[in-house]
C-alpha atoms as a PDB file:
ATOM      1  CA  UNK A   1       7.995 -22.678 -25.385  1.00  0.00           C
ATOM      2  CA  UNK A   2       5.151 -22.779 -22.813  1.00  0.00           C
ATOM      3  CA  UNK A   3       7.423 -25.670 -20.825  1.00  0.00           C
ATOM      4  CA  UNK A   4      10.091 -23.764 -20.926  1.00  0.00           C
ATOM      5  CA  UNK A   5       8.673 -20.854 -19.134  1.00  0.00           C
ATOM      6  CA  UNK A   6       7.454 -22.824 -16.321  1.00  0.00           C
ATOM      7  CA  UNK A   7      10.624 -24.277 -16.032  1.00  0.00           C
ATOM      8  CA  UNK A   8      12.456 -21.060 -15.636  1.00  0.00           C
ATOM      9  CA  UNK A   9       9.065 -19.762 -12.885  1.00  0.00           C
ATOM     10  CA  UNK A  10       9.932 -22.719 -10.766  1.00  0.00           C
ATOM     11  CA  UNK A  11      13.766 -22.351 -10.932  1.00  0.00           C
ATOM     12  CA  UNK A  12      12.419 -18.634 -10.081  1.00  0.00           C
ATOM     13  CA  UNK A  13      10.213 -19.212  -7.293  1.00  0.00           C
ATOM     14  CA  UNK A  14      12.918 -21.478  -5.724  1.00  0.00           C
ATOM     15  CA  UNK A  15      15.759 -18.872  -5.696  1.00  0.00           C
ATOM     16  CA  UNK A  16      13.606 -16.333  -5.022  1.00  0.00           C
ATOM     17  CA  UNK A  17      12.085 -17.544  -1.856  1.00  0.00           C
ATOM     18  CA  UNK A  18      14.943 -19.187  -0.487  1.00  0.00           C
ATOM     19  CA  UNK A  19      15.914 -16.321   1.232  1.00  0.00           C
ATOM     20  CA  UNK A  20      13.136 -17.259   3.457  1.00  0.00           C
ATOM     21  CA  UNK A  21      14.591 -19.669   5.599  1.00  0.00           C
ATOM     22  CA  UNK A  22      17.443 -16.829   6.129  1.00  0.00           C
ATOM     23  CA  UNK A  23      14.847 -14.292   6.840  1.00  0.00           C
ATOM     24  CA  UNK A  24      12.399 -16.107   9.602  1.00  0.00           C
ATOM     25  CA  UNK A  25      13.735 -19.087  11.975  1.00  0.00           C
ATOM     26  CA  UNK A  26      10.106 -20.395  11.613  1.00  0.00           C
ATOM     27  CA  UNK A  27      10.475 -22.317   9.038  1.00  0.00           C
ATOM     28  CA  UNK A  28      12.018 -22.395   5.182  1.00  0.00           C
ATOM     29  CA  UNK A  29      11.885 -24.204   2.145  1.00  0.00           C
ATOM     30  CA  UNK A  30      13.776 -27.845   2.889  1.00  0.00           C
ATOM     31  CA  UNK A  31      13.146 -29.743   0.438  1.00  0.00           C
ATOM     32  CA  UNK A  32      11.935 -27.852  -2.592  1.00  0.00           C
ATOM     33  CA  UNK A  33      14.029 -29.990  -4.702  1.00  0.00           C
ATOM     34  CA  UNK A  34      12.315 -32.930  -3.894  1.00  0.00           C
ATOM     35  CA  UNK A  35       9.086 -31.830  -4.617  1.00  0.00           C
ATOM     36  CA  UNK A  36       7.518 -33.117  -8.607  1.00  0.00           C
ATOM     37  CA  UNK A  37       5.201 -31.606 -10.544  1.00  0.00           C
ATOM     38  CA  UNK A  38       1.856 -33.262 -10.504  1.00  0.00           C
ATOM     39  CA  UNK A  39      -1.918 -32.472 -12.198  1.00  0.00           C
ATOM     40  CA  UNK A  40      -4.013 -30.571  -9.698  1.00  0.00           C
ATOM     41  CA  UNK A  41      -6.176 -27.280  -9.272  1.00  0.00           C
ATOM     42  CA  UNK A  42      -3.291 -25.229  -9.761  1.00  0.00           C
ATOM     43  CA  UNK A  43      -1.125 -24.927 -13.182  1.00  0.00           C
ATOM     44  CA  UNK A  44       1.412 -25.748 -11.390  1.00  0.00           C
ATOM     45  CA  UNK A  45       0.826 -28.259  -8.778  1.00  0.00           C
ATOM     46  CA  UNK A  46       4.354 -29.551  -7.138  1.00  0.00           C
ATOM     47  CA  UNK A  47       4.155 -32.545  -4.360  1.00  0.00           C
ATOM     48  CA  UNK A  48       6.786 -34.498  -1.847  1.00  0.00           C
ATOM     49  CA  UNK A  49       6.451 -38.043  -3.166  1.00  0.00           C
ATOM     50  CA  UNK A  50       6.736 -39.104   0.746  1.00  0.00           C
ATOM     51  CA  UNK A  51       4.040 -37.004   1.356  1.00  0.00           C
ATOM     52  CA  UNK A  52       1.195 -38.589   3.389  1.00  0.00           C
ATOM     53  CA  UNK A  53      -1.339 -35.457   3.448  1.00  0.00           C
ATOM     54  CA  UNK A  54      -3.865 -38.155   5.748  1.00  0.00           C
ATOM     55  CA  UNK A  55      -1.589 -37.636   8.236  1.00  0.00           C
ATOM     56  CA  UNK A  56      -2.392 -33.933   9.104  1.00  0.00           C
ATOM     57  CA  UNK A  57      -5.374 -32.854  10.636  1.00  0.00           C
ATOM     58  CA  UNK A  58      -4.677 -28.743  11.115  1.00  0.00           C
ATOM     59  CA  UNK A  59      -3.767 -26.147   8.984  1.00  0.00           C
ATOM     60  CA  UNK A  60      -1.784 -22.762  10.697  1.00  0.00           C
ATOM     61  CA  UNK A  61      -1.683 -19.563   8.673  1.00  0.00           C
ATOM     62  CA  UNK A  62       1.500 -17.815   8.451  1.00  0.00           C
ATOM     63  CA  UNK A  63       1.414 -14.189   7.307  1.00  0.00           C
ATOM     64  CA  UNK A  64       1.185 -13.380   4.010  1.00  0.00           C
ATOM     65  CA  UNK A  65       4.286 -12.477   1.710  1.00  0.00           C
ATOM     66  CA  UNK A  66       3.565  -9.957  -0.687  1.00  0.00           C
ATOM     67  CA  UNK A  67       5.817  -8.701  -3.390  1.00  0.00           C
ATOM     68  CA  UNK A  68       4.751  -5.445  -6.057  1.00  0.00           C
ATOM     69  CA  UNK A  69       6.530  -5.011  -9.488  1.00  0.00           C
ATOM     70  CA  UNK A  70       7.247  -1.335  -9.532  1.00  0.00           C
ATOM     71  CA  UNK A  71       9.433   1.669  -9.099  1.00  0.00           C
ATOM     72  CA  UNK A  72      10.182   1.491  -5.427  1.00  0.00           C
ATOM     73  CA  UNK A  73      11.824  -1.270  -3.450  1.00  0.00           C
ATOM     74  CA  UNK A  74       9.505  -4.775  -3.005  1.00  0.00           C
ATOM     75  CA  UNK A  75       7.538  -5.098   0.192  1.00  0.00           C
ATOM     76  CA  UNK A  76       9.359  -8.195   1.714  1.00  0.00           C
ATOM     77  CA  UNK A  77      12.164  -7.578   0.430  1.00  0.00           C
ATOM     78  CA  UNK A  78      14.415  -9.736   2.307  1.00  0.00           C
ATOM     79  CA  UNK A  79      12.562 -13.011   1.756  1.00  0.00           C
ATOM     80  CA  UNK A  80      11.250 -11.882  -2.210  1.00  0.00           C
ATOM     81  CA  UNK A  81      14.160  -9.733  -3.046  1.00  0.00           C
ATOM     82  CA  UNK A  82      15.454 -11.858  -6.006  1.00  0.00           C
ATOM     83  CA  UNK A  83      12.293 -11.753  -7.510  1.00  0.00           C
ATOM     84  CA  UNK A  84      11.664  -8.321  -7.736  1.00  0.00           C
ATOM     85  CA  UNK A  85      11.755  -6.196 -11.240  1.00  0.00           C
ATOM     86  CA  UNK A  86      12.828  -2.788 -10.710  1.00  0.00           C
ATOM     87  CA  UNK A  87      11.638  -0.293 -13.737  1.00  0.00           C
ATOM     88  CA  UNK A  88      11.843   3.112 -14.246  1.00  0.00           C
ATOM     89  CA  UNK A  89       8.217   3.229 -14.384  1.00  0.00           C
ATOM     90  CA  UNK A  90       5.462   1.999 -13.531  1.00  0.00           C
ATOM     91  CA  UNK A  91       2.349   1.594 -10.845  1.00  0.00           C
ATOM     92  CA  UNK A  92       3.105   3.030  -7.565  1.00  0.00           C
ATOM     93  CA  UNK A  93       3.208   0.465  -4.929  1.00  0.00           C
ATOM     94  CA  UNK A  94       1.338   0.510  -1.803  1.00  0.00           C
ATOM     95  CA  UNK A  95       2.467   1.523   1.470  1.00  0.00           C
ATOM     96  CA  UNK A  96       1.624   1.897   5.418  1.00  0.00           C
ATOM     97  CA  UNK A  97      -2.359   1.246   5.896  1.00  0.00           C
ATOM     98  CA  UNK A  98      -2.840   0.339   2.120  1.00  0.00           C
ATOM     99  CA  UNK A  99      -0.201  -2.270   2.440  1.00  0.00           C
ATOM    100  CA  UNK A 100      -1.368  -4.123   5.599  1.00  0.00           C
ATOM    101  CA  UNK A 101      -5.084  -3.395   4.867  1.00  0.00           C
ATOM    102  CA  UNK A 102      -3.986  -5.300   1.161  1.00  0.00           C
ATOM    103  CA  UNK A 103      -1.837  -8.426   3.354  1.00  0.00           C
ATOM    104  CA  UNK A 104      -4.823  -8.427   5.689  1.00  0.00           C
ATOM    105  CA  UNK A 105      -7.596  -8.862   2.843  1.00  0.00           C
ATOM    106  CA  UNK A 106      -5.733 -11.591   1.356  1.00  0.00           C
ATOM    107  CA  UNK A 107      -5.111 -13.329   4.504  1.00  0.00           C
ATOM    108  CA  UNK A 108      -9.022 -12.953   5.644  1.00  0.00           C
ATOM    109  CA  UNK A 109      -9.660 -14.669   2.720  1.00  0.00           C
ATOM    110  CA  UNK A 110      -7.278 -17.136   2.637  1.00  0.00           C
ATOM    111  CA  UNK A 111      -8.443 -17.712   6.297  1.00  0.00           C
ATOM    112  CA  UNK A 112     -12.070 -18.211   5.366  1.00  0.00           C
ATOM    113  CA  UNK A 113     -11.730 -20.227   3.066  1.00  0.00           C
ATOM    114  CA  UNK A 114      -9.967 -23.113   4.583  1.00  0.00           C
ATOM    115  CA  UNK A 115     -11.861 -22.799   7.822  1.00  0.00           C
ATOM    116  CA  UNK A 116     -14.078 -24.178   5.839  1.00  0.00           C
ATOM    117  CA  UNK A 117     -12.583 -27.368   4.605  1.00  0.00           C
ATOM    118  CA  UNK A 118     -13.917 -30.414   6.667  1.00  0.00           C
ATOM    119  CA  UNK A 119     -10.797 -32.207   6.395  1.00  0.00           C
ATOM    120  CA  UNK A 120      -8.636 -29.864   8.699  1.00  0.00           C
ATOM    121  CA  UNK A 121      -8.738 -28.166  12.099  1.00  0.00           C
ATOM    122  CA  UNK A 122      -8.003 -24.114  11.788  1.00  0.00           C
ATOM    123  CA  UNK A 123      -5.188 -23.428  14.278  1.00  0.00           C
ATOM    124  CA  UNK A 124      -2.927 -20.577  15.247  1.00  0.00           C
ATOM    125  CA  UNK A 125      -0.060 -22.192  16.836  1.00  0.00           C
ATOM    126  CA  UNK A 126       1.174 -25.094  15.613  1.00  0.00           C
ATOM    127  CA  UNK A 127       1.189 -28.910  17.009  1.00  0.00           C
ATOM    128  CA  UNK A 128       0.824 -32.309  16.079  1.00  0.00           C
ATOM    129  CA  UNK A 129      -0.540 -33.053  12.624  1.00  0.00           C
ATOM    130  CA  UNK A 130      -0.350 -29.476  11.611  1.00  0.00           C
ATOM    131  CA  UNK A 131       0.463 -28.110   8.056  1.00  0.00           C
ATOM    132  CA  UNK A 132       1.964 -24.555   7.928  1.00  0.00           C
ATOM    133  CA  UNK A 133       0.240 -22.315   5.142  1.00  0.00           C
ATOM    134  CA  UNK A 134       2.189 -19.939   3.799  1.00  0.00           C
ATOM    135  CA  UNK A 135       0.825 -17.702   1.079  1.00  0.00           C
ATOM    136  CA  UNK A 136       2.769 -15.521  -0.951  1.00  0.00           C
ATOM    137  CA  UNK A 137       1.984 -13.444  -4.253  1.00  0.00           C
ATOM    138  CA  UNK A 138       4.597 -11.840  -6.478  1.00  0.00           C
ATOM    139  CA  UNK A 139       5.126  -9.659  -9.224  1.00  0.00           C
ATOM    140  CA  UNK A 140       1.691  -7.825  -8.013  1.00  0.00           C
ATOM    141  CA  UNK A 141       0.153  -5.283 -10.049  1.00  0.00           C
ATOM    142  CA  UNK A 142      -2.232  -2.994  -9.036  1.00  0.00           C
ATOM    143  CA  UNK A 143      -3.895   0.200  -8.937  1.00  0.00           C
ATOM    144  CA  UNK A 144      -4.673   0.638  -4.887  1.00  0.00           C
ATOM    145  CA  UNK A 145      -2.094   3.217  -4.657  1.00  0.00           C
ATOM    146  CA  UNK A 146      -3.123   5.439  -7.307  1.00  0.00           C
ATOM    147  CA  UNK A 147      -6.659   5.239  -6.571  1.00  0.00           C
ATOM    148  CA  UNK A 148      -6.472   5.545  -2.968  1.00  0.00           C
ATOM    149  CA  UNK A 149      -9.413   8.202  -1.750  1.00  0.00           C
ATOM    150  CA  UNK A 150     -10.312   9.206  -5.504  1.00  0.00           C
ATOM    151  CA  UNK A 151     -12.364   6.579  -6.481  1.00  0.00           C
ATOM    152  CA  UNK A 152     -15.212   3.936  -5.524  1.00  0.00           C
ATOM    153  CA  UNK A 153     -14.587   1.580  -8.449  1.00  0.00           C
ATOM    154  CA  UNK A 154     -12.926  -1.929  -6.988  1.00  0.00           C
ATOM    155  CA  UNK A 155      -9.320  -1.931  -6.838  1.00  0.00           C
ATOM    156  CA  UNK A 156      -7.927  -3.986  -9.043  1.00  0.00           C
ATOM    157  CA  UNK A 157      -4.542  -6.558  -9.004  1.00  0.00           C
ATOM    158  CA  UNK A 158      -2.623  -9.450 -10.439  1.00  0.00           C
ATOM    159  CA  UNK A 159       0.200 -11.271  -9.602  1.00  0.00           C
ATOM    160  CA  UNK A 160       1.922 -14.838  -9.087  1.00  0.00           C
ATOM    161  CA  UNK A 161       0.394 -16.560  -6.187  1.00  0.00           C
ATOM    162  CA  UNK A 162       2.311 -19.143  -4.642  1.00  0.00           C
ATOM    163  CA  UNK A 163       1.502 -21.456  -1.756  1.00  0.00           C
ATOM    164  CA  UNK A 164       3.526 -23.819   0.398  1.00  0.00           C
ATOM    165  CA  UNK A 165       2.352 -26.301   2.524  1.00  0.00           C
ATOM    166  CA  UNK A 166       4.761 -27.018   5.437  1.00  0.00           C
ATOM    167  CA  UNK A 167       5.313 -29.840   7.554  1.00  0.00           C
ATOM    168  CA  UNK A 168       5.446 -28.028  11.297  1.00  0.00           C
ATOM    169  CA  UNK A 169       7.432 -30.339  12.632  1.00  0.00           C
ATOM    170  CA  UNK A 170      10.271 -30.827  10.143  1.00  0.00           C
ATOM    171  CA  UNK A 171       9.799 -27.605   8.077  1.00  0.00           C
ATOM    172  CA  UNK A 172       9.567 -29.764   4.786  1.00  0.00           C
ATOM    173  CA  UNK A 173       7.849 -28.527   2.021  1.00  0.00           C
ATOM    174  CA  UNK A 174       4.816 -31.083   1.410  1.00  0.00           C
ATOM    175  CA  UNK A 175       3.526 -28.780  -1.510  1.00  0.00           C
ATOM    176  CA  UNK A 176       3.687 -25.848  -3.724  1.00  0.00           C
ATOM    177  CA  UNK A 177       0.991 -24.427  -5.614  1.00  0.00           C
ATOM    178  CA  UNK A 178       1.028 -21.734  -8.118  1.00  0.00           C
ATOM    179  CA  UNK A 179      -0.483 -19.743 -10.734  1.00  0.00           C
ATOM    180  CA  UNK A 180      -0.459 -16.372 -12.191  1.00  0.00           C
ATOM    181  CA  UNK A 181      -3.654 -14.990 -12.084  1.00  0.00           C
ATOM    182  CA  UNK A 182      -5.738 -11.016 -11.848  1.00  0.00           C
ATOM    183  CA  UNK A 183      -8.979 -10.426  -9.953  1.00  0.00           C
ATOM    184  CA  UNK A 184     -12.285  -9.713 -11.798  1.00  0.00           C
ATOM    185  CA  UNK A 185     -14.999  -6.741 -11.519  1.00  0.00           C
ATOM    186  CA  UNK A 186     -16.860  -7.771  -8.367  1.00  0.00           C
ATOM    187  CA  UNK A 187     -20.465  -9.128  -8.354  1.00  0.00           C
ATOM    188  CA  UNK A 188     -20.965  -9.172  -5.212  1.00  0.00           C
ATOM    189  CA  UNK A 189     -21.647  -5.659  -2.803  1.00  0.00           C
ATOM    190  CA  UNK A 190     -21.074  -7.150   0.150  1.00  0.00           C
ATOM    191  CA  UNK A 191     -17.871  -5.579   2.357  1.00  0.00           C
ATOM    192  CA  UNK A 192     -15.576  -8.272   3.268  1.00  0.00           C
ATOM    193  CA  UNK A 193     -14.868  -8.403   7.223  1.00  0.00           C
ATOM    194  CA  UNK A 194     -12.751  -5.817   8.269  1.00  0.00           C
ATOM    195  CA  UNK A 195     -12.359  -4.567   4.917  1.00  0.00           C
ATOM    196  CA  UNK A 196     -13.681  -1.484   3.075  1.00  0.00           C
ATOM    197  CA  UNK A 197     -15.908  -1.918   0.683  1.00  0.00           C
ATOM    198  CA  UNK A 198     -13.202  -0.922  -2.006  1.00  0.00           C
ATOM    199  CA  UNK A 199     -11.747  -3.824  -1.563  1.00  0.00           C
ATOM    200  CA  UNK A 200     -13.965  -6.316  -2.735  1.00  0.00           C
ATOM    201  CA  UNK A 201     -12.251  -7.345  -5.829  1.00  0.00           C
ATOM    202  CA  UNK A 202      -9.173  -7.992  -3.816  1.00  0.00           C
ATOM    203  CA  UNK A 203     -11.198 -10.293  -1.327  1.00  0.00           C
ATOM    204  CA  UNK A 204     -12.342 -11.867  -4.618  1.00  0.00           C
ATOM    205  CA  UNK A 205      -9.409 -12.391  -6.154  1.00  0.00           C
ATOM    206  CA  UNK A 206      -8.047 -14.182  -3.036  1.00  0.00           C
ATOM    207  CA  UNK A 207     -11.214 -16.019  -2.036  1.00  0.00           C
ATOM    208  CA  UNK A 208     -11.129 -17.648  -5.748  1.00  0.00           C
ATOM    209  CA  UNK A 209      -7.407 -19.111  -5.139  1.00  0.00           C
ATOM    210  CA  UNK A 210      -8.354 -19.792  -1.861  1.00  0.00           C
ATOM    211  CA  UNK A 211     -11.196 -21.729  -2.768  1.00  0.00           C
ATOM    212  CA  UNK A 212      -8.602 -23.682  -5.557  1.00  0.00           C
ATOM    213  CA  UNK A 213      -6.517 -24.619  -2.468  1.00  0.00           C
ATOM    214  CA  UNK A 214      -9.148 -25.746  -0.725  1.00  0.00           C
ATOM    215  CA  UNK A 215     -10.153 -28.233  -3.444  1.00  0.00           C
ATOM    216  CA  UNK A 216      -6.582 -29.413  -3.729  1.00  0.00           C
ATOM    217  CA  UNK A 217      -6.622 -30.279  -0.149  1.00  0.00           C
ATOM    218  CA  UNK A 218      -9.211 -32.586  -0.523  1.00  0.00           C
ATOM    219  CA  UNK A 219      -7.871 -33.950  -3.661  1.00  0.00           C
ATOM    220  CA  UNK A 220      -4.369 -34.717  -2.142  1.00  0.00           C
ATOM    221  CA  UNK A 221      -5.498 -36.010   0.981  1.00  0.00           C
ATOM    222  CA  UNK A 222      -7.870 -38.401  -0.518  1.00  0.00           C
ATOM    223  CA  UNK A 223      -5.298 -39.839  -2.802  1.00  0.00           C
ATOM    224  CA  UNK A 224      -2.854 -40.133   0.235  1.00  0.00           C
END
């Protein structure tokens, strides 16, 4: 049972977000069907057999993709919109300032976090050697919207959080990594950068799968 339902979230996340590549001329996801399921950080760790991971030396964020399960239309629609779940009911999802404060967060953090991995140069246009990161999280649940100026507690979320590594120069997917996962109660006080101090568990939440990614970076690239 548990195989088949990550079949069927794979089949998912490759529909879905093929209407990326019809959505940005940057790049899209050539090659997805190559890609084969491996053991890594992730539970569910997908790699290009060709892929020679030694052979990059940069890493350039793209912006983050965000998708919200809820009543109203999916942020990103046009490159998530097969993957949304419209209800009758159900959280509100974010929008204006709470939505680009929440893509910001996760991108901070996402940024952070591999700026600090040895292996790779941190870059914001791409060149020679360079790996695209694109980070994307669907499905999200969470409470920002509805607690928006009445409350201090940590917003809360959870979602599917998917991330593809992309050759620059071909636009071939070298990787996908994904799990579903929620953020915790924060521990730590401290604001991140940029960030209120409400959002915390946010910057948590995307720190931790950050910090996964990270590790898988150095795993793949010292096996290539």
């Amino acid at each position: 049972m548990r195989n088949t339902v990550l079949v069927v979230l794979v089949l998912a996340l490759g529909v879905g977000f093929g209407f990326a590549w019809n959505s940005s001329s940057d790049f899209g996801p050539e090659g997805l069907d190559e890609l084969e399921k491996q053991k890594g950080q992730f539970k569910t760790t997908l790699i290009h057999p060709d892929a020679d991971f030694a052979g990059y030396s940069k890493l350039c964020p793209k912006r983050v993709l965000l998708q919200f399960r809820g009543p109203g239309p999916a942020q990103d629609k046009k490159t998530m919109g097969s993957l949304v779940r419209k209800k009758s009911s159900g959280p509100e999802i974010p929008e204006g300032e709470e939505l680009e404060t929440f893509r910001q967060v996760v991108g901070d953090a996402f940024t952070s976090e591999m700026g600090s991995c040895e292996l790779f140069e941190l870059v914001e246009e791409a060149g020679p050697e360079t790996l695209y990161v694109r980070v994307m999280i669907a499905d999200i649940v969470t409470d920002i919207a509805s607690k928006s100026g009445k409350s201090d507690k940590p917003f809360s979320a959870r979602g599917t959080v998917i991330v593809d590594l992309i050759d620059a120069d071909t636009g071939m997917i070298q990787a996908r990594f994904s799990e579903s996962s929620k953020s915790k109660k924060a521990e730590d006080p401290i604001t991140p950068p940029e960030a209120g101090a409400q959002w915390v568990n946010i910057w948590n939440w995307a720190e931790q799968v950050a910090n996964e990614l990270r590790l898988e970076l150095e795993r793949v690239c010292t096996e290539s």
